[in-house]
Protein backbone atom coordinates (compact mmCIF):
# COMPACT_ATOMS: atom_id res chain seq x y z
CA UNK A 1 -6.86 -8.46 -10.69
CA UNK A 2 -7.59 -4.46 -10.74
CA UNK A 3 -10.96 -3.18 -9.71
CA UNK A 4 -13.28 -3.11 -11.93
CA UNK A 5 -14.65 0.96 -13.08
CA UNK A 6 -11.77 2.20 -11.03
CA UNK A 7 -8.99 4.03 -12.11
CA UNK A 8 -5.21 4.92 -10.55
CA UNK A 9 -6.49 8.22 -9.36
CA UNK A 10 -8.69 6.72 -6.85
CA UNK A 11 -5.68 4.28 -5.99
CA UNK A 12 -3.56 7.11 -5.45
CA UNK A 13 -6.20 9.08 -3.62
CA UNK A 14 -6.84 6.23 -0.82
CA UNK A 15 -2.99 6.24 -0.63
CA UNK A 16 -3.03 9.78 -0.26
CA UNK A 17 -5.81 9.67 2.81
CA UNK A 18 -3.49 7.13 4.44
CA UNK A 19 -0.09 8.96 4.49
CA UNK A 20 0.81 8.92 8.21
CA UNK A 21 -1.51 6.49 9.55
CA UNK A 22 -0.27 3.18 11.06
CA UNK A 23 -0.91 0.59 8.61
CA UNK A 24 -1.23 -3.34 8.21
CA UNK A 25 -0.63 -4.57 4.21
CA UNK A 26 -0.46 -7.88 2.88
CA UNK A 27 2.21 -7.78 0.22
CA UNK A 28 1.30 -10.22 -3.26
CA UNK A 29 5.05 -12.02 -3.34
CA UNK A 30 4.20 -13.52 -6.38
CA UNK A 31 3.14 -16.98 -6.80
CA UNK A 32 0.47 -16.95 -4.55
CA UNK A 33 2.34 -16.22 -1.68
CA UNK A 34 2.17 -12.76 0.35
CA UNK A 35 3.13 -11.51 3.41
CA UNK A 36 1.97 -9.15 5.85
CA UNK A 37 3.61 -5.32 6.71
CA UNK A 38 2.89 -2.77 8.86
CA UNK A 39 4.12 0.86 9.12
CA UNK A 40 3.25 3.97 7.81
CA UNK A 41 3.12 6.04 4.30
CA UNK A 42 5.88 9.01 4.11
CA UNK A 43 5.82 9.88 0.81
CA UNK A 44 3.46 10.35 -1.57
CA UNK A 45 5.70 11.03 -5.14
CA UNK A 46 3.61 11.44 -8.95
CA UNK A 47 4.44 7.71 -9.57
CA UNK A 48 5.21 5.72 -6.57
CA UNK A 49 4.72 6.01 -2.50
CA UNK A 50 7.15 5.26 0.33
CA UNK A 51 6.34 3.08 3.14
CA UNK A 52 8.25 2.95 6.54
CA UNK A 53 7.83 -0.57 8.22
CA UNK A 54 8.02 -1.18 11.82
CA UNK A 55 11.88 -2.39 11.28
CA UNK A 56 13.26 0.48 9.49
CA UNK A 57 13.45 -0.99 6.39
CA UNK A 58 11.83 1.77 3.49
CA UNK A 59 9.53 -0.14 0.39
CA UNK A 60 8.23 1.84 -2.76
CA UNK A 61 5.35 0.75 -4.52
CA UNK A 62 3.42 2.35 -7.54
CA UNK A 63 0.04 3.15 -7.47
CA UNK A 64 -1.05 0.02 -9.74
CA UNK A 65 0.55 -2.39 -7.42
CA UNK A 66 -2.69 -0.65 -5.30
CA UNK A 67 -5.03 -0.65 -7.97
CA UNK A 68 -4.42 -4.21 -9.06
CA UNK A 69 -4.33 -5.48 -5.19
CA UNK A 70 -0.41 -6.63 -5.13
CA UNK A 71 -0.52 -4.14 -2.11
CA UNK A 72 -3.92 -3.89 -0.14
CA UNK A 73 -4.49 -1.68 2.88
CA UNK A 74 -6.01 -3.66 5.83
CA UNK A 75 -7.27 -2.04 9.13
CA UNK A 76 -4.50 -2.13 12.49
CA UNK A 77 -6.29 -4.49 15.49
CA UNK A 78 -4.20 -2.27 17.77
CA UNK A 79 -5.45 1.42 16.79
């Protein structure tokens, strides 16, 4: 469910803030599962940002997988 008075420029904004910044994200799977990633934004793009995880592997997600909380941002133990 998206945040309620907020629109996709503030998703993309907080995105924005947290390009390069080692991240922890819990991933909606569908069907109430997630899962939990952590890397770092690359790219910021108009539609969509890339994320580097700690194997290599390279995810895009769009700025309303943000504003509806499929992806949320949660704050690294380690840093």
């Amino acid at each position: 469910m998206r945040e309620i008075g907020k629109g996709l420029g503030e998703a993309k904004a907080k995105v924005e803030s947290l390009t390069g910044v080692p991240l922890v994200m819990k991933v909606s799977e569908g069907r109430g599962r997630s899962s939990l990633c952590k890397g770092r934004i690359i790219a910021v793009f108009p539609a969509v940002f890339t994320v580097r995880l700690e194997g290599g592997e390279v995810r895009t997600f769009s700025y309303s997988d943000v504003h509806t909380r499929g992806v949320m941002f949660l704050p690294d133990e380690k840093d």
